[in-house]
Protein backbone atom coordinates (compact mmCIF):
# COMPACT_ATOMS: atom_id res chain seq x y z
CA UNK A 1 0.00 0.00 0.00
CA UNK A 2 3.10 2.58 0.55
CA UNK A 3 3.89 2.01 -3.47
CA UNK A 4 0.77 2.84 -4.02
CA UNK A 5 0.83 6.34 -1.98
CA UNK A 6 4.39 7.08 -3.48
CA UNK A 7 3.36 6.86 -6.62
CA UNK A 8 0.48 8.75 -6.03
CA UNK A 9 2.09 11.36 -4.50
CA UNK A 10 5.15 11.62 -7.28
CA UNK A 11 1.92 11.85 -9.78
CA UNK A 12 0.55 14.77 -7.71
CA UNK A 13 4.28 16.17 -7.87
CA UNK A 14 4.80 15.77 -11.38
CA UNK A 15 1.29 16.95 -12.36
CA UNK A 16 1.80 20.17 -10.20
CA UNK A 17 5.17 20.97 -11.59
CA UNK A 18 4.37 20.53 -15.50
CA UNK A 19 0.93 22.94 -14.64
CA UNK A 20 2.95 25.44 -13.32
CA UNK A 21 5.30 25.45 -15.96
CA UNK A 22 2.71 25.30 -18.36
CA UNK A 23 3.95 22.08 -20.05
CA UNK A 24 1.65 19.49 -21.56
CA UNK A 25 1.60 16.96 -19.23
CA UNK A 26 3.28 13.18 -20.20
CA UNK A 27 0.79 11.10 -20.03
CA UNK A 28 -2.54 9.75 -22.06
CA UNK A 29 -5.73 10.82 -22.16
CA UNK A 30 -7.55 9.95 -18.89
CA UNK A 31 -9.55 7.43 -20.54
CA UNK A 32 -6.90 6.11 -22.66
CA UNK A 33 -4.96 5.93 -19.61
CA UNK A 34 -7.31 3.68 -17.77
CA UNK A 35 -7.84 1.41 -21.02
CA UNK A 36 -4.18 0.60 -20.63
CA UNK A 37 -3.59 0.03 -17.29
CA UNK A 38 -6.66 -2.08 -16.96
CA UNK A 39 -4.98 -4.06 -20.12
CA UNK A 40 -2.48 -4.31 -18.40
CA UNK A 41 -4.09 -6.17 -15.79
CA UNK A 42 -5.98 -8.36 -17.54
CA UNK A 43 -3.10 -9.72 -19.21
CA UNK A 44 -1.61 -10.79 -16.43
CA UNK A 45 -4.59 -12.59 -15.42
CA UNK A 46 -4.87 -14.39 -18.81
CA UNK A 47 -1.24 -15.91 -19.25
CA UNK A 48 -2.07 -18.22 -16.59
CA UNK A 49 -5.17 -19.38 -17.45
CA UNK A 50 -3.12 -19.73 -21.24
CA UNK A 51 -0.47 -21.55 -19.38
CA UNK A 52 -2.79 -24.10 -17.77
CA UNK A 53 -4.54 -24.90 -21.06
CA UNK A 54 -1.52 -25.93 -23.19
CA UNK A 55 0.17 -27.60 -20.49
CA UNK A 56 -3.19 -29.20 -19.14
């Protein structure tokens, strides 16, 4: 749960320093954004379901 509220908090950090600056900020669109890390996540909960097929 910290890496989760450090990387939340370097976000905040890194969002509040490219505002000021007036910099577009690096990262996708918010719902872009969410696409990917939820596509993320899925494929890591499909490889071993895949695994256990072809080795089953």
């Amino acid at each position: 749960m910290a890496v989760a509220f450090a990387s939340l908090g370097t976000g905040l950090i890194v969002g509040l320093i490219f505002t000021a600056f007036k910099l577009p900020l690096p990262a996708p669109p918010v719902f872009a954004g969410i696409m990917g890390i939820f596509g993320i996540w899925a494929g890591s909960q499909l490889w071993p379901l895949i695994t256990f097929l072809v080795t089953k």
